[in-house]
C-alpha atoms as a PDB file:
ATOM      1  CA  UNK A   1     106.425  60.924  99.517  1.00  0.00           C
ATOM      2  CA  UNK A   2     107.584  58.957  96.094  1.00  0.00           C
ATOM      3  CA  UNK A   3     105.603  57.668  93.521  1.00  0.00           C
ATOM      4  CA  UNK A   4     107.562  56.533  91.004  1.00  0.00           C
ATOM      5  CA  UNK A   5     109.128  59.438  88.697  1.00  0.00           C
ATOM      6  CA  UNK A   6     107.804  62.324  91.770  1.00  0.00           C
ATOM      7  CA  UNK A   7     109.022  63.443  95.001  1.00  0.00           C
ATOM      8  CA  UNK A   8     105.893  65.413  96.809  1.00  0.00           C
ATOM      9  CA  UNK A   9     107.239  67.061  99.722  1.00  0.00           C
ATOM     10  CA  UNK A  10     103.996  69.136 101.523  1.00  0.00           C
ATOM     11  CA  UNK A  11     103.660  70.787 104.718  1.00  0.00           C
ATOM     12  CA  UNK A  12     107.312  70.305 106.148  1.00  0.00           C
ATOM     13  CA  UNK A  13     109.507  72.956 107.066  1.00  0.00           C
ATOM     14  CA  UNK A  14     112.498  72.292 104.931  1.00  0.00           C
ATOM     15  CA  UNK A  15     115.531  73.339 105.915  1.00  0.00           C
ATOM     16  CA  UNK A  16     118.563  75.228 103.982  1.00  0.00           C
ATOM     17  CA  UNK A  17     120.637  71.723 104.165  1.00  0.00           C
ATOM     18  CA  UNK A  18     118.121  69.784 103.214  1.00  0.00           C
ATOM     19  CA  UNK A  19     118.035  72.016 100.220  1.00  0.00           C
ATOM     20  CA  UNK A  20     121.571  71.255  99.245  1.00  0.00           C
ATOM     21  CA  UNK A  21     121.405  67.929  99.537  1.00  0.00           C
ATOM     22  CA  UNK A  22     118.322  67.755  97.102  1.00  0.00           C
ATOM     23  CA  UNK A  23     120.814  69.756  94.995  1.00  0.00           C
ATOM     24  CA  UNK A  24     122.949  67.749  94.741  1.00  0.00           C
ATOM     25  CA  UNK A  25     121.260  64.586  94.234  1.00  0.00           C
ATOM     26  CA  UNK A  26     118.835  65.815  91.366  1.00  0.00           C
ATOM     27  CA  UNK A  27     121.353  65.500  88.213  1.00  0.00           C
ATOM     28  CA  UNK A  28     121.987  62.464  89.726  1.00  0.00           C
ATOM     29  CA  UNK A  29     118.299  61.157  90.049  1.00  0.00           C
ATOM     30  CA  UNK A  30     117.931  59.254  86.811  1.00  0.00           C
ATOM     31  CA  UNK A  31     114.255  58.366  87.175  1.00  0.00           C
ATOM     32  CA  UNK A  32     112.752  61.389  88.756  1.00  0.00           C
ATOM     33  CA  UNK A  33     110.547  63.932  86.454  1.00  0.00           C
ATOM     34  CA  UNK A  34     108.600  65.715  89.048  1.00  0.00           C
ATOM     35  CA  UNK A  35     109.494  67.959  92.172  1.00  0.00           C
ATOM     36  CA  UNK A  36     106.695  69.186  94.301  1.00  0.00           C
ATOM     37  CA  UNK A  37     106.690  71.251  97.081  1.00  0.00           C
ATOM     38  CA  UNK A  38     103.760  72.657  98.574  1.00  0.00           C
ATOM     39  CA  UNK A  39     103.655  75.031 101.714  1.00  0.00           C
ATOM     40  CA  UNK A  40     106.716  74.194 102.970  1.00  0.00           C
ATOM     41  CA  UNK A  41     108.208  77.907 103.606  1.00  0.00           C
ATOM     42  CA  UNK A  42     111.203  77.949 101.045  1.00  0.00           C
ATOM     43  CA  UNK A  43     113.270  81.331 101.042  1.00  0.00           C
ATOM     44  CA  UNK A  44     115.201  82.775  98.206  1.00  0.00           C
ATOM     45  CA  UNK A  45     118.294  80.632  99.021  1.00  0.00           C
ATOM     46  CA  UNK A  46     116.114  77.453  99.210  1.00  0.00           C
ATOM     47  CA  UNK A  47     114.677  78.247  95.711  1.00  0.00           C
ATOM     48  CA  UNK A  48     118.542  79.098  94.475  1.00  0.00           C
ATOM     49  CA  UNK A  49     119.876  75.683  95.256  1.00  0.00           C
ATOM     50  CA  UNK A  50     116.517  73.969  93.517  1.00  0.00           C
ATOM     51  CA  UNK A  51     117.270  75.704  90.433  1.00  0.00           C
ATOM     52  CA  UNK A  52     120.768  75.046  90.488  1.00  0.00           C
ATOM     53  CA  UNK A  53     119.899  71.470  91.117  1.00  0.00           C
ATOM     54  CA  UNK A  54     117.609  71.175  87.892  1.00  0.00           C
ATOM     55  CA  UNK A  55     120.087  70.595  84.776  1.00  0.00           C
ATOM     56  CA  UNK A  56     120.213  68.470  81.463  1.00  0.00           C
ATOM     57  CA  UNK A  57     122.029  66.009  83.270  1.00  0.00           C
ATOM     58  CA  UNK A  58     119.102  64.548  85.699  1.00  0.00           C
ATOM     59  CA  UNK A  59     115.955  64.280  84.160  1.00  0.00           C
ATOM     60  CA  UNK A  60     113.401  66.403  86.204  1.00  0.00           C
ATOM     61  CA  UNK A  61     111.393  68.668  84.124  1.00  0.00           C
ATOM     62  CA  UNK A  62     108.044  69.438  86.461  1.00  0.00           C
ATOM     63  CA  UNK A  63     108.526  71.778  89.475  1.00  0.00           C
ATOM     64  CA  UNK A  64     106.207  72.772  91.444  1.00  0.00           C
ATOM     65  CA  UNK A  65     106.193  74.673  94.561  1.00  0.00           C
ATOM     66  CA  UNK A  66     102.797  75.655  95.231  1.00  0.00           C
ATOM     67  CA  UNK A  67     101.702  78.364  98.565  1.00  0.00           C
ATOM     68  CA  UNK A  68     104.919  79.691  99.191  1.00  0.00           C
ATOM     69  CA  UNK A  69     104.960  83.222  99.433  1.00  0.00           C
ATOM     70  CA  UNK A  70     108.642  84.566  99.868  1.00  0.00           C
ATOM     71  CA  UNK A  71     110.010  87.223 101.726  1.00  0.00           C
ATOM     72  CA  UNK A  72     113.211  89.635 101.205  1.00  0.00           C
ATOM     73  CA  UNK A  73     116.615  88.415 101.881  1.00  0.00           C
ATOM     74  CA  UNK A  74     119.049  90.540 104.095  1.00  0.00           C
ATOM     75  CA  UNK A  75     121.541  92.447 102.215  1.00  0.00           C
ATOM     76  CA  UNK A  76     124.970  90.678 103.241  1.00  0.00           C
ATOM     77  CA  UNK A  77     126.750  93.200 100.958  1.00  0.00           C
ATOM     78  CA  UNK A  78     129.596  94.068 102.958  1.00  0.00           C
ATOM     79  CA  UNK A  79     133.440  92.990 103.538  1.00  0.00           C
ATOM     80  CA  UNK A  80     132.768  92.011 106.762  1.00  0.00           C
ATOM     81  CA  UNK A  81     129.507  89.857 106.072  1.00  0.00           C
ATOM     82  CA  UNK A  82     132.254  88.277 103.544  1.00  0.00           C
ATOM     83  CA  UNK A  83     134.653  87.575 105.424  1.00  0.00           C
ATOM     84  CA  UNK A  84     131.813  85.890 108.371  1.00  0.00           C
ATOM     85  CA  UNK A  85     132.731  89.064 111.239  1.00  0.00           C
ATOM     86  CA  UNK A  86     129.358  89.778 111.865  1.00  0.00           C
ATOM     87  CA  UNK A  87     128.556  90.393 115.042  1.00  0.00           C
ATOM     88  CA  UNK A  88     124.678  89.723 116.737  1.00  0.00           C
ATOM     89  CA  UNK A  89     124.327  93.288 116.787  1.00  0.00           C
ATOM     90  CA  UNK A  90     125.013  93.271 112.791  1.00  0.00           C
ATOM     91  CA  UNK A  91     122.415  90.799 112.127  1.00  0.00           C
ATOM     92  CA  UNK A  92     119.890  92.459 114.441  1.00  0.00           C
ATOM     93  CA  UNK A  93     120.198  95.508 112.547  1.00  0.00           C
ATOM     94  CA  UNK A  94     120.347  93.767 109.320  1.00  0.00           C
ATOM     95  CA  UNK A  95     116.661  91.857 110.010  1.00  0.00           C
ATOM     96  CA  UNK A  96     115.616  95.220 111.010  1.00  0.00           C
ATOM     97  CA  UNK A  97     116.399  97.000 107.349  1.00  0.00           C
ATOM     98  CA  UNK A  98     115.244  93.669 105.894  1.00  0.00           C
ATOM     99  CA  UNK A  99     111.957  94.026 107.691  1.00  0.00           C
ATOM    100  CA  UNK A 100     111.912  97.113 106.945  1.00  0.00           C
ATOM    101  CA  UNK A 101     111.984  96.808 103.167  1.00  0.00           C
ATOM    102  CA  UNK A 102     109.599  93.921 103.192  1.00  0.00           C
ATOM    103  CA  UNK A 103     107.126  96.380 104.799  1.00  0.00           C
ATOM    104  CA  UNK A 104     108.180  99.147 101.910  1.00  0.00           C
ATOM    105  CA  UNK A 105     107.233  96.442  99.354  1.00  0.00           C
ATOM    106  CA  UNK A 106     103.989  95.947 100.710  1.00  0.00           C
ATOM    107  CA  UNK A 107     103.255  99.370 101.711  1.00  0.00           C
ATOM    108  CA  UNK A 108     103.775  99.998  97.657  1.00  0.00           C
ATOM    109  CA  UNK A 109     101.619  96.947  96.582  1.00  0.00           C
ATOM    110  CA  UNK A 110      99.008  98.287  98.596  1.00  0.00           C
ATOM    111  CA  UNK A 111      99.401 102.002  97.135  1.00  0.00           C
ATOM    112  CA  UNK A 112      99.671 100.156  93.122  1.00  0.00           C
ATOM    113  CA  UNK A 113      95.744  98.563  94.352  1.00  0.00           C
ATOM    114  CA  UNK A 114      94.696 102.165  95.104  1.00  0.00           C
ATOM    115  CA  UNK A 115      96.468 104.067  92.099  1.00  0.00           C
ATOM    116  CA  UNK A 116      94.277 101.127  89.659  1.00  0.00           C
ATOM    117  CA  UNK A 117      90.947 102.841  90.832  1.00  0.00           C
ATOM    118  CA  UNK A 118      92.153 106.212  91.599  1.00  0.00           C
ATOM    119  CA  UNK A 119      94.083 109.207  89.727  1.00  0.00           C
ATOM    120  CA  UNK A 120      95.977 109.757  93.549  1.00  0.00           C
ATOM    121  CA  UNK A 121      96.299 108.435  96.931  1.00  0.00           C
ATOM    122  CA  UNK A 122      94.349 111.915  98.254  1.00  0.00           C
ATOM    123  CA  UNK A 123      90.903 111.163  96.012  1.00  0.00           C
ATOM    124  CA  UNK A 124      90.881 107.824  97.694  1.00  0.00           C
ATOM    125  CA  UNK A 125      91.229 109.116 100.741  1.00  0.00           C
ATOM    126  CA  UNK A 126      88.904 111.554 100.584  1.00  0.00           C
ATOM    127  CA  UNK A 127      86.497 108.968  99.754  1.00  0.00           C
ATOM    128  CA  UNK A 128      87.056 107.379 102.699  1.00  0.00           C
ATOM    129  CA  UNK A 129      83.679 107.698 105.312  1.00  0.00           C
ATOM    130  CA  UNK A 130      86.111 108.528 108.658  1.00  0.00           C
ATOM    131  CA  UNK A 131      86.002 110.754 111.360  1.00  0.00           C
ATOM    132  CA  UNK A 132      89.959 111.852 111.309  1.00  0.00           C
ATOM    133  CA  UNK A 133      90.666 111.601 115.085  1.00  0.00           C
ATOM    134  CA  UNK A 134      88.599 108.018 115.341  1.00  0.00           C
ATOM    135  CA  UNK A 135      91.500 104.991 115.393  1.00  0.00           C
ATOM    136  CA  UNK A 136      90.115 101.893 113.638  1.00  0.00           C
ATOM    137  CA  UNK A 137      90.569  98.189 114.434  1.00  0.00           C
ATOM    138  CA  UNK A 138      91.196  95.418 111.701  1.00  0.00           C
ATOM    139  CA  UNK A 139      87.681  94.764 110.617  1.00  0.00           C
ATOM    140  CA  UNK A 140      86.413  98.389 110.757  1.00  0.00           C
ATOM    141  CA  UNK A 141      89.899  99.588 108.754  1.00  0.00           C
ATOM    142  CA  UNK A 142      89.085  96.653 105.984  1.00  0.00           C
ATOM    143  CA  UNK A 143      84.896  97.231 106.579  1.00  0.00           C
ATOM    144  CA  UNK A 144      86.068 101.337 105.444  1.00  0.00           C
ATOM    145  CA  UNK A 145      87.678 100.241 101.985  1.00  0.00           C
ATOM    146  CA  UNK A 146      85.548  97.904 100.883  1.00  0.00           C
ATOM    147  CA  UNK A 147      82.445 100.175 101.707  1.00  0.00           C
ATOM    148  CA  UNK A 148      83.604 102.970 100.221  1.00  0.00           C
ATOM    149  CA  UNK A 149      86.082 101.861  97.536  1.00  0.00           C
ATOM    150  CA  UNK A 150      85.358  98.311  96.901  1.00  0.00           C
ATOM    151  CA  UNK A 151      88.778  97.145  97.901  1.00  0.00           C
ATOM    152  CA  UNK A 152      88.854  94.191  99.507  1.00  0.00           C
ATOM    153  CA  UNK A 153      92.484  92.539  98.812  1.00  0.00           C
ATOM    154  CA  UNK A 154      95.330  90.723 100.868  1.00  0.00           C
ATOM    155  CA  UNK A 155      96.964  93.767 100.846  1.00  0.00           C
ATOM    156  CA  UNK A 156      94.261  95.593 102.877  1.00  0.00           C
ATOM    157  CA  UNK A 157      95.211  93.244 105.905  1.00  0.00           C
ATOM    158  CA  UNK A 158      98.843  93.259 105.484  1.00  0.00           C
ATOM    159  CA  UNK A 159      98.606  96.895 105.406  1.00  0.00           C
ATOM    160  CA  UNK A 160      96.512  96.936 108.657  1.00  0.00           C
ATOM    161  CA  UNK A 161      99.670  94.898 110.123  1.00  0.00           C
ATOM    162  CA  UNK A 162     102.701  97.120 109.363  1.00  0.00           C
ATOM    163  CA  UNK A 163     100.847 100.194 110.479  1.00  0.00           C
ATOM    164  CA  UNK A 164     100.418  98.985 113.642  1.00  0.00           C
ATOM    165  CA  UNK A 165     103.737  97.232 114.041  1.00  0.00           C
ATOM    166  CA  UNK A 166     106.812  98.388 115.578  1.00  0.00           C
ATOM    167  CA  UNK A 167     107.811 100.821 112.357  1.00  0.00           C
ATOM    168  CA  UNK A 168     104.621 102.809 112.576  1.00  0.00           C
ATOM    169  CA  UNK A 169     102.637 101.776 115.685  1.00  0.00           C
ATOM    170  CA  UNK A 170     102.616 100.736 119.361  1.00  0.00           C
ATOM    171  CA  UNK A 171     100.826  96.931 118.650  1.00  0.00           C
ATOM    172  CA  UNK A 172      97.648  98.249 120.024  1.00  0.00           C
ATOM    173  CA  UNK A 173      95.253  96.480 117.360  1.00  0.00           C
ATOM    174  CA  UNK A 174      94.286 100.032 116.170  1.00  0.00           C
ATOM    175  CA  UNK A 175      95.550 102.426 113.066  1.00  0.00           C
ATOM    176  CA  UNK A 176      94.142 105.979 112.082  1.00  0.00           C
ATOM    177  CA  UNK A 177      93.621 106.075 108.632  1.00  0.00           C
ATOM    178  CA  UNK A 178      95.941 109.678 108.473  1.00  0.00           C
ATOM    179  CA  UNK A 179      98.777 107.827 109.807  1.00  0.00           C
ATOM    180  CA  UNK A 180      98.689 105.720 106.716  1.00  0.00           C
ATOM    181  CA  UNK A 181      97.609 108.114 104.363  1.00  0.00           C
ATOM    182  CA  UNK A 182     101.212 109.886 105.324  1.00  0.00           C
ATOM    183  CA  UNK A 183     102.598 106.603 105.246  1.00  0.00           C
ATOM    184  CA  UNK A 184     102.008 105.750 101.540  1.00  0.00           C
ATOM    185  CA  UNK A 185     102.779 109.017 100.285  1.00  0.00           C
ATOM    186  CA  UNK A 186     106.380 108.846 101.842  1.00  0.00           C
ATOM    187  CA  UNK A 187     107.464 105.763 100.818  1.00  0.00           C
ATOM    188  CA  UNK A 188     110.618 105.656  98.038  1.00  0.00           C
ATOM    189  CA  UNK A 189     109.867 105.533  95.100  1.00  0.00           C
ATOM    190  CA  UNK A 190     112.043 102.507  92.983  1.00  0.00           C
ATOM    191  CA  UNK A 191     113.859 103.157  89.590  1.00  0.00           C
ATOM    192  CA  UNK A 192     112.832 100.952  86.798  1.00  0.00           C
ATOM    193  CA  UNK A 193     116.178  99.300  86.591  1.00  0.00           C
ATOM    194  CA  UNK A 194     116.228  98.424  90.368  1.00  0.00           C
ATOM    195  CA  UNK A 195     112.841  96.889  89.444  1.00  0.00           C
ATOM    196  CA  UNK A 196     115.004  94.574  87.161  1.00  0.00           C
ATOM    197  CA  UNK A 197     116.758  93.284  90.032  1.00  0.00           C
ATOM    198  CA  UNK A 198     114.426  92.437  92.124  1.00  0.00           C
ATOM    199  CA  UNK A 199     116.231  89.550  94.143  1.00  0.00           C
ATOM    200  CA  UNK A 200     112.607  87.586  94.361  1.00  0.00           C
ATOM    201  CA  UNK A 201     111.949  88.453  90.564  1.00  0.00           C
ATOM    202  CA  UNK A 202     115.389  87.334  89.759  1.00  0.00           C
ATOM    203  CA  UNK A 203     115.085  84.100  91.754  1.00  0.00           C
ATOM    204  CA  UNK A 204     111.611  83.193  90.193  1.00  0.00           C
ATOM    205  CA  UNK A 205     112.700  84.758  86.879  1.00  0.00           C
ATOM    206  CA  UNK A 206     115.814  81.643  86.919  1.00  0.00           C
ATOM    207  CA  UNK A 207     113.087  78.885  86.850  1.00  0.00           C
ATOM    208  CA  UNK A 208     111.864  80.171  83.093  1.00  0.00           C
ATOM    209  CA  UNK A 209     115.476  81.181  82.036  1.00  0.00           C
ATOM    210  CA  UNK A 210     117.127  80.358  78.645  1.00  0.00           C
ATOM    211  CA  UNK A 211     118.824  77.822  80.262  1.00  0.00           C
ATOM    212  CA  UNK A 212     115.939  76.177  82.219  1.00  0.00           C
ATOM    213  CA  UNK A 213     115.011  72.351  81.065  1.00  0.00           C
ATOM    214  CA  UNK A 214     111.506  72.949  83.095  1.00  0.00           C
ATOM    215  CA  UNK A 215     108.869  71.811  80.673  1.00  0.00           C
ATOM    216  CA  UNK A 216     105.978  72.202  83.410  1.00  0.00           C
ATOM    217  CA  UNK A 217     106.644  74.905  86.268  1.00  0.00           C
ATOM    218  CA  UNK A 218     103.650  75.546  88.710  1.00  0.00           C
ATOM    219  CA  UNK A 219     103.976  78.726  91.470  1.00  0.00           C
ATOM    220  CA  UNK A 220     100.699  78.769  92.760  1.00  0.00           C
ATOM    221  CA  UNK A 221      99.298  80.910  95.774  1.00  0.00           C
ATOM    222  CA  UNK A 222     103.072  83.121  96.177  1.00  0.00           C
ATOM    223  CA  UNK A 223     101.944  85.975  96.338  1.00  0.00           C
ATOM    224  CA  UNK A 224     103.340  86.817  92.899  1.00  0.00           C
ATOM    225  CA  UNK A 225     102.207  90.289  91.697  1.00  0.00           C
ATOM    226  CA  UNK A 226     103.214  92.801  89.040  1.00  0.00           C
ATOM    227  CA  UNK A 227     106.944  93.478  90.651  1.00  0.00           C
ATOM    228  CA  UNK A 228     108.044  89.934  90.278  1.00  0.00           C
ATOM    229  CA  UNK A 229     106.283  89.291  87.142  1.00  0.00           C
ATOM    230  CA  UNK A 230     108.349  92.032  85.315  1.00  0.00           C
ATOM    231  CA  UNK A 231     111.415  89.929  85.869  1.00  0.00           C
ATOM    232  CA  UNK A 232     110.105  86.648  85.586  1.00  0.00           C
ATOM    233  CA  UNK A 233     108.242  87.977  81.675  1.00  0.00           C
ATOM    234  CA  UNK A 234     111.605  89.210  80.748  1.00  0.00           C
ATOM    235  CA  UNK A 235     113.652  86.044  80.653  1.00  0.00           C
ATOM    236  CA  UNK A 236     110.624  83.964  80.154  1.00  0.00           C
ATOM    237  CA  UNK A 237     110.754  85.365  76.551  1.00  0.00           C
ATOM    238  CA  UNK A 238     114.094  83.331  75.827  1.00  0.00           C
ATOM    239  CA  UNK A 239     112.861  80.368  77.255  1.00  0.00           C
ATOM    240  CA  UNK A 240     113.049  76.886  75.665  1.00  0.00           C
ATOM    241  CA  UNK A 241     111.550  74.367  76.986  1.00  0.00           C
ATOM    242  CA  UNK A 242     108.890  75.639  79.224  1.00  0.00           C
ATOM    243  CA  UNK A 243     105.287  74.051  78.422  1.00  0.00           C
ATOM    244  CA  UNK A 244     102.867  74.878  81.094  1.00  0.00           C
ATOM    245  CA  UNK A 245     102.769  77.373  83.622  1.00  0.00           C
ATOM    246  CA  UNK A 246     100.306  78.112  86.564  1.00  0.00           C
ATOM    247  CA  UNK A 247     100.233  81.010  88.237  1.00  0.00           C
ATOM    248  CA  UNK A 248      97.192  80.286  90.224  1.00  0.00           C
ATOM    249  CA  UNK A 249      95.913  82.368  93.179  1.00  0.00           C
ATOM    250  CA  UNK A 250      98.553  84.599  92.975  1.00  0.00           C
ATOM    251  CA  UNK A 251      98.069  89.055  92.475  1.00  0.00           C
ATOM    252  CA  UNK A 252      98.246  89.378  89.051  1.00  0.00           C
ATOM    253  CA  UNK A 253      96.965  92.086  87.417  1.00  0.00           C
ATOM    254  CA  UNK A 254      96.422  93.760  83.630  1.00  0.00           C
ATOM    255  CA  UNK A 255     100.188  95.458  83.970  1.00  0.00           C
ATOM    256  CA  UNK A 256     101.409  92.033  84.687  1.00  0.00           C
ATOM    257  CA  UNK A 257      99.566  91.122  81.571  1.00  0.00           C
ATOM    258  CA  UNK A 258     101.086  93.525  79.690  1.00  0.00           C
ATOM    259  CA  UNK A 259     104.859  92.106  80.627  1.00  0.00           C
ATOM    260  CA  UNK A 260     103.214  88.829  80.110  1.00  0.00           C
ATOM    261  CA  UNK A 261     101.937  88.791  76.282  1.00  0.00           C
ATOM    262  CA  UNK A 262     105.044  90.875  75.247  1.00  0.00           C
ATOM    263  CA  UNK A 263     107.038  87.028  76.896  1.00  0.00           C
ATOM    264  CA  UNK A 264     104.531  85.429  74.827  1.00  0.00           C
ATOM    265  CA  UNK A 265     105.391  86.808  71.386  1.00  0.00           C
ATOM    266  CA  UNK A 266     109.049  85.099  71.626  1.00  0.00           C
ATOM    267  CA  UNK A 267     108.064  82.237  74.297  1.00  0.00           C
ATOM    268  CA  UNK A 268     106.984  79.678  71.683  1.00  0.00           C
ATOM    269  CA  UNK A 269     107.074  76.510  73.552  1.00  0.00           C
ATOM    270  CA  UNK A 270     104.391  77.972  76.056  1.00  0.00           C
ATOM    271  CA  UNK A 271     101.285  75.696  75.254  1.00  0.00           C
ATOM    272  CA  UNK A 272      99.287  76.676  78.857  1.00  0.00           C
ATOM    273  CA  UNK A 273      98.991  79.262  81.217  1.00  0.00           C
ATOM    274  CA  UNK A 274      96.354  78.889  84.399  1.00  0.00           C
ATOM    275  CA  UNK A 275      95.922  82.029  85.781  1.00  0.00           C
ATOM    276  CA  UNK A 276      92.805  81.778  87.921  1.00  0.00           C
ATOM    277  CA  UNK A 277      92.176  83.723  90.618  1.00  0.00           C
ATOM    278  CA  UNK A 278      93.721  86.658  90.269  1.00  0.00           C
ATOM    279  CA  UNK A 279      92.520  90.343  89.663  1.00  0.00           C
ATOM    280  CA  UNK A 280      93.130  90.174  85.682  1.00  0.00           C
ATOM    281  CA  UNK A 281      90.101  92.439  84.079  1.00  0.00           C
ATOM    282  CA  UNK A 282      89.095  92.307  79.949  1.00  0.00           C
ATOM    283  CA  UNK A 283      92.230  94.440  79.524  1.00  0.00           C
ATOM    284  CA  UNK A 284      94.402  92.096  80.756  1.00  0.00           C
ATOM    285  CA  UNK A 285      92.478  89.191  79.243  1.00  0.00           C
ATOM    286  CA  UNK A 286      92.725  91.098  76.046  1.00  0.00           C
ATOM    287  CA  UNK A 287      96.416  92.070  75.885  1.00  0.00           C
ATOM    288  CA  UNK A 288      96.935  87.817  76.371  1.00  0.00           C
ATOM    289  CA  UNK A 289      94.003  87.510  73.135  1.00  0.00           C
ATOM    290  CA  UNK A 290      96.139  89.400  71.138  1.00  0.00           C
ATOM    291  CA  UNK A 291      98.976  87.541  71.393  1.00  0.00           C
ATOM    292  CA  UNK A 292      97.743  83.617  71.899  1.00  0.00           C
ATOM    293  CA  UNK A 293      94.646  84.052  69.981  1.00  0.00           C
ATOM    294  CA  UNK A 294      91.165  82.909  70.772  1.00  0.00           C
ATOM    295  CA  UNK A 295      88.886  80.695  69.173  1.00  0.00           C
ATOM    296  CA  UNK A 296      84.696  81.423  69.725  1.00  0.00           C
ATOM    297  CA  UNK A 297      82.768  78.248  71.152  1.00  0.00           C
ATOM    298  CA  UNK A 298      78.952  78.204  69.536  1.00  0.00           C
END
């Protein structure tokens, strides 16, 4: 749909080609100021040629793209990827390791939720009201942390879903709660300067560069937690232009805070920030306090 100076594009499955069309019509598009996109399943790539679309010579400056929670890429890293020899048997096992990583990420998102409330993974645990042999299906596994450790997130699901997926489980609808306990404490840990590159960090991170034009960016409800902020905080301190962002509904939390008000100190031209509905506590609220100020309403 157009209105005037907006293109609102929701609840379409766009396309890669699509995507580079849009690309390369936007520094051409003379009249339009706002992009929206809303649940329409970009990926990484998708994103890339959006950016690379958004320049000084068109004249968008709002971007939006609202419920779009993104997934890992697969690594094409290799000569023969380069040179297009891949075979079906390549990609299979490349969507394999990419799945496999995706569950890693979330398997580590879901151990950061734990490590908030607890010293280790074992006291949590050990909380845990369970008979060790007894397998658990989705709503008792979810029913067991929130009872006994108030922990009630996205994550708990997800969690529920790679355990009993094809990495860890047989599909039958059912996880013991030792199967994950050994799960969490054996996944890899990740440097801080692999951190840096995140590739869905980096990605987001290019929307609030120092080269971005974007006066008003909006990434609601994508699933954006501490991991992604870390990159997107560290070039949003050299941005520019950027006026407004919103961050709504995503799984922020007082780390992401932290990486947030130390943007803040250089990012200047950031006049609003809309951050509800996610898990920021007083400490998070006062890291941002310290940095934008506050004024007391009587």
């Amino acid at each position: 749909a157009r209105h005037d100076d907006s293109l609102s594009v929701n609840s379409i499955l766009m396309d890669k080609l699509s995507m580079m069309v849009l690309s390369v019509l936007l520094p051409a598009c003379h009249h339009l100021v706002i992009v929206k996109f809303s649940n329409c399943k970009l990926d990484l790539e998708m994103l890339q040629l959006l950016r690379e679309g958004i320049t000084e010579a068109g004249t968008v400056r709002n971007v939006f793209f609202d419920y779009n929670p993104l997934d890992l890429p697969l690594e094409l890293k290799t000569e023969r990827s380069n040179r297009g020899e891949l075979t079906q048997e390549d990609l299979d096992a490349l969507e394999m390791q990419r799945q496999r990583n995706q569950e890693f990420r979330k398997l580590r998102s879901f151990r950061e939720v734990i490590l908030k409330k607890y010293k280790t993974i074992d006291e949590c645990f050990k909380r845990l009201d369970r008979d060790k042999n007894k397998s658990l299906d989705v709503h008792e596994f979810m029913l067991v942390f929130d009872k006994n450790c108030n922990i009630k997130v996205d994550e708990v699901f997800e969690c529920f879903e790679i355990m009993d997926g094809p990495s860890y489980g047989d599909g039958d609808g059912r996880l013991n709660l030792d199967e994950l306990h050994k799960a969490l404490d054996s996944i890899p840990e990740v440097a801080d300067d692999e951190e840096m590159q995140d590739p869905i960090g980096i990605v987001l991170a290019s929307f609030v560069n120092e080269t971005s034009v974007i006066e008003e960016l909006s990434m609601r409800s994508c699933e954006i937690g501490r991991l992604e902020m870390r990159a997107i905080c560290a070039e949003m301190a050299k941005v520019k232009h950027l006026r407004c962002i919103n961050l709504w509904g995503n799984r922020l939390e007082d780390v992401a805070m932290k990486y947030l008000s130390d943007a803040l100190v250089d990012a200047h031209s950031v006049q609003y920030l809309g951050l509800g509905l996610n898990r920021i506590t007083d400490i998070g609220l006062k890291l941002l306090v310290e940095v934008a100020g506050a004024a007391v309403i009587r």
